[in-house]
C-alpha atoms as a PDB file:
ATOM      1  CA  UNK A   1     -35.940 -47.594  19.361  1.00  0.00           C
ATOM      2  CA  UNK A   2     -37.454 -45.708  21.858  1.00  0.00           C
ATOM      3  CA  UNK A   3     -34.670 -45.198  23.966  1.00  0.00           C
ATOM      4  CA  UNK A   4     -33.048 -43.344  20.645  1.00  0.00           C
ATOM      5  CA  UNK A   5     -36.188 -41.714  20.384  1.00  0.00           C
ATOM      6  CA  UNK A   6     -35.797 -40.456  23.980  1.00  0.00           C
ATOM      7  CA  UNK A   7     -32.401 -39.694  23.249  1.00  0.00           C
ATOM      8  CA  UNK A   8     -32.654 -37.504  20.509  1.00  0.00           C
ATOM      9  CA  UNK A   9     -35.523 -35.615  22.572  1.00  0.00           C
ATOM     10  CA  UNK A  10     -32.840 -35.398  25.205  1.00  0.00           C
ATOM     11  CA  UNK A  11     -30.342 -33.634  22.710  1.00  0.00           C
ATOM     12  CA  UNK A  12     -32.853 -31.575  21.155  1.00  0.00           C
ATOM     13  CA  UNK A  13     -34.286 -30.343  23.968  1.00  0.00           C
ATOM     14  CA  UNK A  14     -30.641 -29.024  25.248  1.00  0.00           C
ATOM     15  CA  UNK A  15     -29.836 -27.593  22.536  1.00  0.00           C
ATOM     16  CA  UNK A  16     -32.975 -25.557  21.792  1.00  0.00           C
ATOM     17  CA  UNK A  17     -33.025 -24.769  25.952  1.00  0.00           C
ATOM     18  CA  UNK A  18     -29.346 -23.949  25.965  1.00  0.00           C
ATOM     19  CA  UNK A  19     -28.752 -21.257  28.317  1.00  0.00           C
ATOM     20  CA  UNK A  20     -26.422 -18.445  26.594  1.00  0.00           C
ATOM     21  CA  UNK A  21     -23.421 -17.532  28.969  1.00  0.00           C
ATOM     22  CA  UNK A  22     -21.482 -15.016  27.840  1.00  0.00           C
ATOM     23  CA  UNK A  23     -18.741 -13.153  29.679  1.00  0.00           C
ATOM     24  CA  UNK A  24     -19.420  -9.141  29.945  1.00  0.00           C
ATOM     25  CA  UNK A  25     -16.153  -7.284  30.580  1.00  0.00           C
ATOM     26  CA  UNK A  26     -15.102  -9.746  27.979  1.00  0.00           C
ATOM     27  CA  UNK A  27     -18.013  -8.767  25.691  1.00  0.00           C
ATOM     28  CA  UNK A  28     -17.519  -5.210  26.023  1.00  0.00           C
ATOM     29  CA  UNK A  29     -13.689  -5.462  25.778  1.00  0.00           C
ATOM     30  CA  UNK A  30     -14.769  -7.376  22.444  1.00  0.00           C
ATOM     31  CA  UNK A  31     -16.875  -4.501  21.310  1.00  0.00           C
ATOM     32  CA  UNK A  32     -14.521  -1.559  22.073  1.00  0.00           C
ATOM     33  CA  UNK A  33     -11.932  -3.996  20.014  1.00  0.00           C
ATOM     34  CA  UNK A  34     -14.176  -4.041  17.163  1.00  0.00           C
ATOM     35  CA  UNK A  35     -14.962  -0.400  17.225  1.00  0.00           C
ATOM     36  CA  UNK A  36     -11.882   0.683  17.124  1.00  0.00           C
ATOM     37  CA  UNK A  37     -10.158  -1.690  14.262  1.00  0.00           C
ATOM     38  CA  UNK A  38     -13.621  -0.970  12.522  1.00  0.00           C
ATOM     39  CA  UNK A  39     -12.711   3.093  12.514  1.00  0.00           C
ATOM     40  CA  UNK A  40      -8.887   2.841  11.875  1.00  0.00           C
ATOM     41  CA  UNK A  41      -9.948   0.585   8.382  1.00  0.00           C
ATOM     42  CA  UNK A  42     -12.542   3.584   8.105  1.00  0.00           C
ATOM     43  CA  UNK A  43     -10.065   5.644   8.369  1.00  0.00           C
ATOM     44  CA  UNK A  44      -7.291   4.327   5.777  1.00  0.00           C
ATOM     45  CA  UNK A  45     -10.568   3.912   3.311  1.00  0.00           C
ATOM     46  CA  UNK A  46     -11.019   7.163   3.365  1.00  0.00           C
ATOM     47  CA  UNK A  47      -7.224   7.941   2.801  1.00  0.00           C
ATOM     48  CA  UNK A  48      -5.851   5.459   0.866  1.00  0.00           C
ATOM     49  CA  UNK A  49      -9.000   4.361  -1.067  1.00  0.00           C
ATOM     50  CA  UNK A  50      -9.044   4.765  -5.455  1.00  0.00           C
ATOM     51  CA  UNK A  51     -12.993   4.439  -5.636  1.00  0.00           C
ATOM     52  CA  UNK A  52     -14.743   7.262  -7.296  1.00  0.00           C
ATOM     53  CA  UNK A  53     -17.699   7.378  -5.424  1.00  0.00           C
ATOM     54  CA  UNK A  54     -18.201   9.183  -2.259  1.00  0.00           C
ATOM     55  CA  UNK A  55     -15.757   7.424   0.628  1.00  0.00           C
ATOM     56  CA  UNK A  56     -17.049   9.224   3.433  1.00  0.00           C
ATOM     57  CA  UNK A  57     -20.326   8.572   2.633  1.00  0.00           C
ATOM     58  CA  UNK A  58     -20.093   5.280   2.111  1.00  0.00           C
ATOM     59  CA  UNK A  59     -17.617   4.379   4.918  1.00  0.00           C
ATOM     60  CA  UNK A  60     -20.114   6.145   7.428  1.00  0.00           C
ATOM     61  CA  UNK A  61     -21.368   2.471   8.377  1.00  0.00           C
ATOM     62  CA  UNK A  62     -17.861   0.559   8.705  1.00  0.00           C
ATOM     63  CA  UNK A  63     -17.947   0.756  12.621  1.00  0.00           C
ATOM     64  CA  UNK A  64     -21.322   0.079  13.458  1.00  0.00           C
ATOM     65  CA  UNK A  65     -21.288  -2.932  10.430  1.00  0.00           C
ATOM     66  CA  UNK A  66     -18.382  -4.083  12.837  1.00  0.00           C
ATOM     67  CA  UNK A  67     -19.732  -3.632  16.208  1.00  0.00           C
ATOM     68  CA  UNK A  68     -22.921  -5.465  15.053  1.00  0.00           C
ATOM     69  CA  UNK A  69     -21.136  -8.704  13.263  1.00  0.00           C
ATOM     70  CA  UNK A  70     -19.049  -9.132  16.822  1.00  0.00           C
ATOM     71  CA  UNK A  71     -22.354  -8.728  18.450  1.00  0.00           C
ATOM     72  CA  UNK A  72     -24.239 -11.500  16.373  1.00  0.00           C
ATOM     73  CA  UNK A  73     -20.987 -13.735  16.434  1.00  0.00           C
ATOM     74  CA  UNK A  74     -20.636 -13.668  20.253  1.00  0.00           C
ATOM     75  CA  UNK A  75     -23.831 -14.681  20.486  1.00  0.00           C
ATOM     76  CA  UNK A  76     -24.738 -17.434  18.417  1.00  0.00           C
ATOM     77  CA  UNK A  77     -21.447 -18.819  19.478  1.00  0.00           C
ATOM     78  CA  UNK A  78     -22.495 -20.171  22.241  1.00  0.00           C
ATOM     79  CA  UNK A  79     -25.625 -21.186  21.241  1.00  0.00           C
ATOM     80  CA  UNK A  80     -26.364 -23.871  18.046  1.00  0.00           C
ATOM     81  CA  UNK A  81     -30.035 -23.425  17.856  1.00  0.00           C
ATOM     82  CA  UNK A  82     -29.355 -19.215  17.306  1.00  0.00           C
ATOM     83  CA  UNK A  83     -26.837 -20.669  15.017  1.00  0.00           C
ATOM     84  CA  UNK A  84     -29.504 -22.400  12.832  1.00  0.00           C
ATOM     85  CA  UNK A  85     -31.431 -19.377  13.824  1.00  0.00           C
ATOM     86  CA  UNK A  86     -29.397 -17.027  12.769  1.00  0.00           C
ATOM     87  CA  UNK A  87     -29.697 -18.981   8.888  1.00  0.00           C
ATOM     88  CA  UNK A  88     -32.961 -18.384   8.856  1.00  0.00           C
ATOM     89  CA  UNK A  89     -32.522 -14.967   9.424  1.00  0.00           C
ATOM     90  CA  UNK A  90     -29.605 -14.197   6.697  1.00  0.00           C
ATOM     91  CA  UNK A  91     -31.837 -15.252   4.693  1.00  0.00           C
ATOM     92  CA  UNK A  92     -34.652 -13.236   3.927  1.00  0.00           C
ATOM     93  CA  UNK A  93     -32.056 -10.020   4.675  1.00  0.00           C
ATOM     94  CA  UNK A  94     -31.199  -8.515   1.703  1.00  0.00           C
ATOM     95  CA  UNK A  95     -28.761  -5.639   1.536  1.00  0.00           C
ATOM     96  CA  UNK A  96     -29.825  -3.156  -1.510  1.00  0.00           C
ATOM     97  CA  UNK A  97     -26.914  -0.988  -1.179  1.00  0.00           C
ATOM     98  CA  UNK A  98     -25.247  -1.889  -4.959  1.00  0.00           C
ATOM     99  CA  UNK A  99     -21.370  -2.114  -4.909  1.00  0.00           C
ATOM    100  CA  UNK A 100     -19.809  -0.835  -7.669  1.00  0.00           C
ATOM    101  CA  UNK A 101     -16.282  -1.298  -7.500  1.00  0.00           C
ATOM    102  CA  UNK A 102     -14.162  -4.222  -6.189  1.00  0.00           C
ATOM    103  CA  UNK A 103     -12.320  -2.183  -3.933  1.00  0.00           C
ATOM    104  CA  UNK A 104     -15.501  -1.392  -1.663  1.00  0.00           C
ATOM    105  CA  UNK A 105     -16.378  -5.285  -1.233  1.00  0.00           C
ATOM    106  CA  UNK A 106     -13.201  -5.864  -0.028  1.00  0.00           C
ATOM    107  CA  UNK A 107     -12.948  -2.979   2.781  1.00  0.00           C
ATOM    108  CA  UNK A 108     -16.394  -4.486   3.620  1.00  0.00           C
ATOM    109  CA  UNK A 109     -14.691  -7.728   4.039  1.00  0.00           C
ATOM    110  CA  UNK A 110     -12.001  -6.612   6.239  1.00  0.00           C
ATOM    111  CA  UNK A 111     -14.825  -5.090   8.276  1.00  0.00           C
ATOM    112  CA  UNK A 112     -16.636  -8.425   8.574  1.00  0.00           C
ATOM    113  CA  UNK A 113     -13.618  -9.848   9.531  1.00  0.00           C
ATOM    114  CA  UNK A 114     -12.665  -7.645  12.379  1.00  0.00           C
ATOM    115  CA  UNK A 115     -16.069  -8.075  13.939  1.00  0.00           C
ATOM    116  CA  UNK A 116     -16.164 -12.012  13.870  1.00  0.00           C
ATOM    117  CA  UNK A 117     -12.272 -12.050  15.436  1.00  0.00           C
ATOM    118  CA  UNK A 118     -13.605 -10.119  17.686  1.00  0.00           C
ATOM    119  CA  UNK A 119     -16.570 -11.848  18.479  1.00  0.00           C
ATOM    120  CA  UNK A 120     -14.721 -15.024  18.830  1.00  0.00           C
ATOM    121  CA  UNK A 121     -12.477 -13.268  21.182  1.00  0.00           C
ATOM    122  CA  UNK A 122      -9.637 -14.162  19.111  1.00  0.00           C
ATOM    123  CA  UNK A 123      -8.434 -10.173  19.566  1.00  0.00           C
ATOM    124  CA  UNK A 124      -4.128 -10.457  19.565  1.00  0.00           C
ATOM    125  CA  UNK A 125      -4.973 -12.626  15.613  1.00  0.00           C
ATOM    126  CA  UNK A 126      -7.408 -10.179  14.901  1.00  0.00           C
ATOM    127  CA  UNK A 127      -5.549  -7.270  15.644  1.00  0.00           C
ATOM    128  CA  UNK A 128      -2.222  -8.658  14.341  1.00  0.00           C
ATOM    129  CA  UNK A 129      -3.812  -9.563  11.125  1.00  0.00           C
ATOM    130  CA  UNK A 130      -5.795  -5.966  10.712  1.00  0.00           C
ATOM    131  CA  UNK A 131      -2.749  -4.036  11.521  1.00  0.00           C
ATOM    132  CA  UNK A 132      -0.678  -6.281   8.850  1.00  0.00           C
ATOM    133  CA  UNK A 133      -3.663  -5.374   6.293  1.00  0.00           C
ATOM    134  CA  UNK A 134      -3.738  -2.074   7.059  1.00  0.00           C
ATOM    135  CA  UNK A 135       0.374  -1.928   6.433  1.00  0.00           C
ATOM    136  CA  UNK A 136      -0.281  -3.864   3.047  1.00  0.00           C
ATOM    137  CA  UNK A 137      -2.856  -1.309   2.052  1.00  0.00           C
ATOM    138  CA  UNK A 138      -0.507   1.735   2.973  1.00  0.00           C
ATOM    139  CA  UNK A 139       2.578   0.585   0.777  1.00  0.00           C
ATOM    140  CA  UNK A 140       0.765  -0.995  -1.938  1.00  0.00           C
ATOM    141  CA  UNK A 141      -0.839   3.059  -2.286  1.00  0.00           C
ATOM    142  CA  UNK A 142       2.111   4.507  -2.204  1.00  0.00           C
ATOM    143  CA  UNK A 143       3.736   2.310  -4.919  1.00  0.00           C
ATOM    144  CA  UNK A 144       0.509   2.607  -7.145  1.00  0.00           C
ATOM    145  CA  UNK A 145       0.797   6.365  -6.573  1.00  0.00           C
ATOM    146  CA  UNK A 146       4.370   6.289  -7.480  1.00  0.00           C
ATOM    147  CA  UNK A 147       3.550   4.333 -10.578  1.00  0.00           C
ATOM    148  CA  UNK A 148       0.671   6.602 -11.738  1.00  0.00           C
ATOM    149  CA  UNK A 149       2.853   9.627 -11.335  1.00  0.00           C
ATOM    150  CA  UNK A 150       5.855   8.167 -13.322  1.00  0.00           C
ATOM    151  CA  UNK A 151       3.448   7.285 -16.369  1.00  0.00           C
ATOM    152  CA  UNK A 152       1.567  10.626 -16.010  1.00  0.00           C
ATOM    153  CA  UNK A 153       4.811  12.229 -16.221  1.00  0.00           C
ATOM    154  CA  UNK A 154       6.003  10.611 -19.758  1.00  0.00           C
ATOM    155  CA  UNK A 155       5.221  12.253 -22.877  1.00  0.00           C
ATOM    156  CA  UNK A 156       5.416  11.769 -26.458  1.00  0.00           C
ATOM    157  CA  UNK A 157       5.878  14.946 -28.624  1.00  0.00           C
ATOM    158  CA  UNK A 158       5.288  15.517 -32.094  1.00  0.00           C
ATOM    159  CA  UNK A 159       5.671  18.391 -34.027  1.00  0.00           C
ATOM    160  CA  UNK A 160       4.425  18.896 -37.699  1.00  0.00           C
ATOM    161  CA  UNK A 161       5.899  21.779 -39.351  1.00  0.00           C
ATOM    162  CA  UNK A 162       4.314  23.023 -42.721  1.00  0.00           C
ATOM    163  CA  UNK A 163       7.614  24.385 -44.373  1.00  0.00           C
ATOM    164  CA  UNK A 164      11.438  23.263 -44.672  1.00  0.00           C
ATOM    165  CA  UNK A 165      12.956  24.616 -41.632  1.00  0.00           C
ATOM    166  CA  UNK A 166      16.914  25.063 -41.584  1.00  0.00           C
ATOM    167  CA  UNK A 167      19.228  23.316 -38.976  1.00  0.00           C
ATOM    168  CA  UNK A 168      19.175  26.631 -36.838  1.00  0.00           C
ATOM    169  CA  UNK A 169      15.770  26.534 -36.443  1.00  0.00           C
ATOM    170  CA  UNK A 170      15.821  22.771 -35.734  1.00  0.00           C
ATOM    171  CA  UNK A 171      18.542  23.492 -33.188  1.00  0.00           C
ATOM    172  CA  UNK A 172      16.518  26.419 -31.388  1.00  0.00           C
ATOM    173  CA  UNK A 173      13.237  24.435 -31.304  1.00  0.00           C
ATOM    174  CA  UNK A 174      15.350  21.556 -29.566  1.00  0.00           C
ATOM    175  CA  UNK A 175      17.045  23.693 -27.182  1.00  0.00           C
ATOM    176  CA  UNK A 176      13.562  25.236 -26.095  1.00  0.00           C
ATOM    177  CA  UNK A 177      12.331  21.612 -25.623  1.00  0.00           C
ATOM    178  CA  UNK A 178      15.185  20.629 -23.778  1.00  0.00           C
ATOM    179  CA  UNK A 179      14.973  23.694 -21.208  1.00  0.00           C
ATOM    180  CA  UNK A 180      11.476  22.703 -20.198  1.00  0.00           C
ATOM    181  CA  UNK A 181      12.490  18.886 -20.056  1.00  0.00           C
ATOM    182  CA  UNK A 182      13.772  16.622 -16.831  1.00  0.00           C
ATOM    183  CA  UNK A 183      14.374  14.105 -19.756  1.00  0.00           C
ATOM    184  CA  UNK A 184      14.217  14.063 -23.682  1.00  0.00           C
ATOM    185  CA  UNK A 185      14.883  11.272 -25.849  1.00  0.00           C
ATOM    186  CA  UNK A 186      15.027  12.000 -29.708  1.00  0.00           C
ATOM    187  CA  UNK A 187      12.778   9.348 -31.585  1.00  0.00           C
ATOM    188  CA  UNK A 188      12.875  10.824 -35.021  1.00  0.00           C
ATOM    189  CA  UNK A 189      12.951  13.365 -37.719  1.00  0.00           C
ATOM    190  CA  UNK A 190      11.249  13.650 -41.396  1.00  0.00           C
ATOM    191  CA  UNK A 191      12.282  16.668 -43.370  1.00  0.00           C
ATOM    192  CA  UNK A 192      10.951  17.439 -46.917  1.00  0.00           C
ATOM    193  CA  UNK A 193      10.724  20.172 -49.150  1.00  0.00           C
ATOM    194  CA  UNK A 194       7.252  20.978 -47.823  1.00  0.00           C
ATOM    195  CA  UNK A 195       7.355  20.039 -44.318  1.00  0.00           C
ATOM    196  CA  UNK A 196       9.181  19.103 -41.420  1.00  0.00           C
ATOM    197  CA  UNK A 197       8.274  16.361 -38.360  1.00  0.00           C
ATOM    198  CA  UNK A 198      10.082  15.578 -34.990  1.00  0.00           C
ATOM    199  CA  UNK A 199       9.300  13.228 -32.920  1.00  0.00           C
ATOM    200  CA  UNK A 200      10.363  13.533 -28.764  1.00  0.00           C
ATOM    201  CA  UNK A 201      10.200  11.254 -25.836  1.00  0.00           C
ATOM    202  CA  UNK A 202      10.126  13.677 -22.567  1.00  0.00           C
ATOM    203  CA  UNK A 203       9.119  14.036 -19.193  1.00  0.00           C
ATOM    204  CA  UNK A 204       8.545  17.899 -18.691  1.00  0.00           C
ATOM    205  CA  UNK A 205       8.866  19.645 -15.806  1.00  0.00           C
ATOM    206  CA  UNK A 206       6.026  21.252 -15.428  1.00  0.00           C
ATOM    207  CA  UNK A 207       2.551  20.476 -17.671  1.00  0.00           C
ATOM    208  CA  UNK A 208       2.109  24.049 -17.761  1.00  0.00           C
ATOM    209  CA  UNK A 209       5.320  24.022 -19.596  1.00  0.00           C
ATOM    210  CA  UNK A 210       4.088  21.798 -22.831  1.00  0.00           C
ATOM    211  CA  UNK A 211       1.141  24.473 -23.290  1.00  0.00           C
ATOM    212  CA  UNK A 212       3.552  27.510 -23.567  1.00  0.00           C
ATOM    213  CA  UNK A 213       6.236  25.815 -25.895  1.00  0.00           C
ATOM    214  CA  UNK A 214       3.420  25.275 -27.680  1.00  0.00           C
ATOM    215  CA  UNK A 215       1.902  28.322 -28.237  1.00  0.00           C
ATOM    216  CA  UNK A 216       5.772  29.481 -28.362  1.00  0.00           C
ATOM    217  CA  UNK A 217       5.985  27.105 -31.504  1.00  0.00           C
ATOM    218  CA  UNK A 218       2.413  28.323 -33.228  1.00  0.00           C
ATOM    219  CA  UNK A 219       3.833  31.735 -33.233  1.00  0.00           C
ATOM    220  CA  UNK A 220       6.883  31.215 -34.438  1.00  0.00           C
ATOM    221  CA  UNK A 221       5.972  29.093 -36.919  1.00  0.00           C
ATOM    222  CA  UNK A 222       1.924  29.864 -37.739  1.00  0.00           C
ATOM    223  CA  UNK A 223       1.072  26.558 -39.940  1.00  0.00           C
ATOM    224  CA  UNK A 224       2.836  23.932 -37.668  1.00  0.00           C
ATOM    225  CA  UNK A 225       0.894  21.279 -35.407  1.00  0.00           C
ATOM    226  CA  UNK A 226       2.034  19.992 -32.121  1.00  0.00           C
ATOM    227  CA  UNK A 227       0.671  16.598 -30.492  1.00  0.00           C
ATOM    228  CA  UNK A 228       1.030  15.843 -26.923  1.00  0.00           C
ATOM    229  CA  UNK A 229       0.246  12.707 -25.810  1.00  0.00           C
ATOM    230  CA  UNK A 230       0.583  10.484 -23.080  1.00  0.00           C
ATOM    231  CA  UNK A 231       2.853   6.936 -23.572  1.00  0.00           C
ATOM    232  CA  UNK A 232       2.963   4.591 -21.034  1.00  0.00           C
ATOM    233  CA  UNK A 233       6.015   2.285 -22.782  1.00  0.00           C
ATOM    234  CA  UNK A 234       8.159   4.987 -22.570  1.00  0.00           C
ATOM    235  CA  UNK A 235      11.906   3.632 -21.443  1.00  0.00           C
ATOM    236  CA  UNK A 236      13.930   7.410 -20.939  1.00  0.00           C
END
């Protein structure tokens, strides 16, 4: 019993006496690393990024959040009693900065990641798997932004017409709607002998284009209606 006794001393008493060697070209090699995959993911935040709130401002810490996580994780590596330390610590820190949207934890995440890769000198995996990120975050953008504009750009039509118009003046009104039209797809048509409705799937060319047809179409004919509105199952 008391040689386990003496033992455990022993163990204790190295670990909580460890001396902390760390390498410093490799340290500050490890820091510039972090810096700089810190400020490229600042970068393509404030590019790429869909958040509403202010990127720049809140991106203004993404660096120095990345320089000080390699910092803390070269350290305690090679040390377990800073490890336990470093418990403690964590856990009477608490960060009051709210996070509103998804999007912002998980730039904050990437930043955390860079600095402990870093700080476990595991740089060519760290900056393989930032660069790959980084990659993922540029296409997926672009095909979002491709998406938006192709659903921004569909438009359903309708156009109620107090009066029984003749096929002329059904022809004309099409004809105007097709000029200002990349693509039109007739949906449907109610004529009565009080009133007269189309119905038009189109993607104009121009939005200021659906404002003068339909001021074109008030004048011409004073007690019609025209709806615009935006239709995201659209199949022209």
């Amino acid at each position: 019993m008391e040689k386990l006794q003496n033992l455990t001393k022993s163990d204790l008493n190295f670990f909580v006496n460890q001396n902390i060697q760390i390498d410093l070209p490799g340290f500050v090699l490890s820091l510039i690393c972090a810096a700089i995959l810190s400020f490229l993911v600042q970068l393509f935040y404030i590019r790429y990024s869909s958040t509403l709130s202010n990127r720049t401002e809140f991106s203004k810490n993404f660096v120095i959040l990345g320089v000080a996580t390699c910092i803390v994780i070269m350290i305690v590596k090679s040390s377990l009693a800073l490890s336990l330390g470093l418990v403690g610590a964590l856990s009477i820190v608490r960060f009051r900065a709210a996070i509103k949207e998804p999007e912002e934890l998980v730039y904050l995440f990437l930043i955390i990641a860079t600095g402990l890769g870093c700080g476990a000198n595991q740089l060519a995996i760290t900056i393989v798997g930032i660069f790959f990120s980084l990659t993922i975050i540029m296409i997926y953008s672009g095909y979002l932004k491709k998406s938006k504009k192709n659903i921004e750009e569909k438009i359903n039509l309708g156009i109620i017409i107090e009066q029984n118009i003749n096929d002329t003046q059904i022809d004309n009104l099409i004809s105007d709607i097709k000029k200002i039209s990349k693509e039109m797809k007739f949906i449907s048509m109610s004529r009565s002998n009080d009133s007269t409705t189309i119905n038009i799937d189109l993607k104009p060319k121009k939005f200021e284009n659906l404002t003068s047809l339909s001021g074109k179409i008030k004048k011409k004919f004073p007690s019609s209606k025209v709806i615009l509105a935006y239709n995201d199952d659209l199949s022209l």
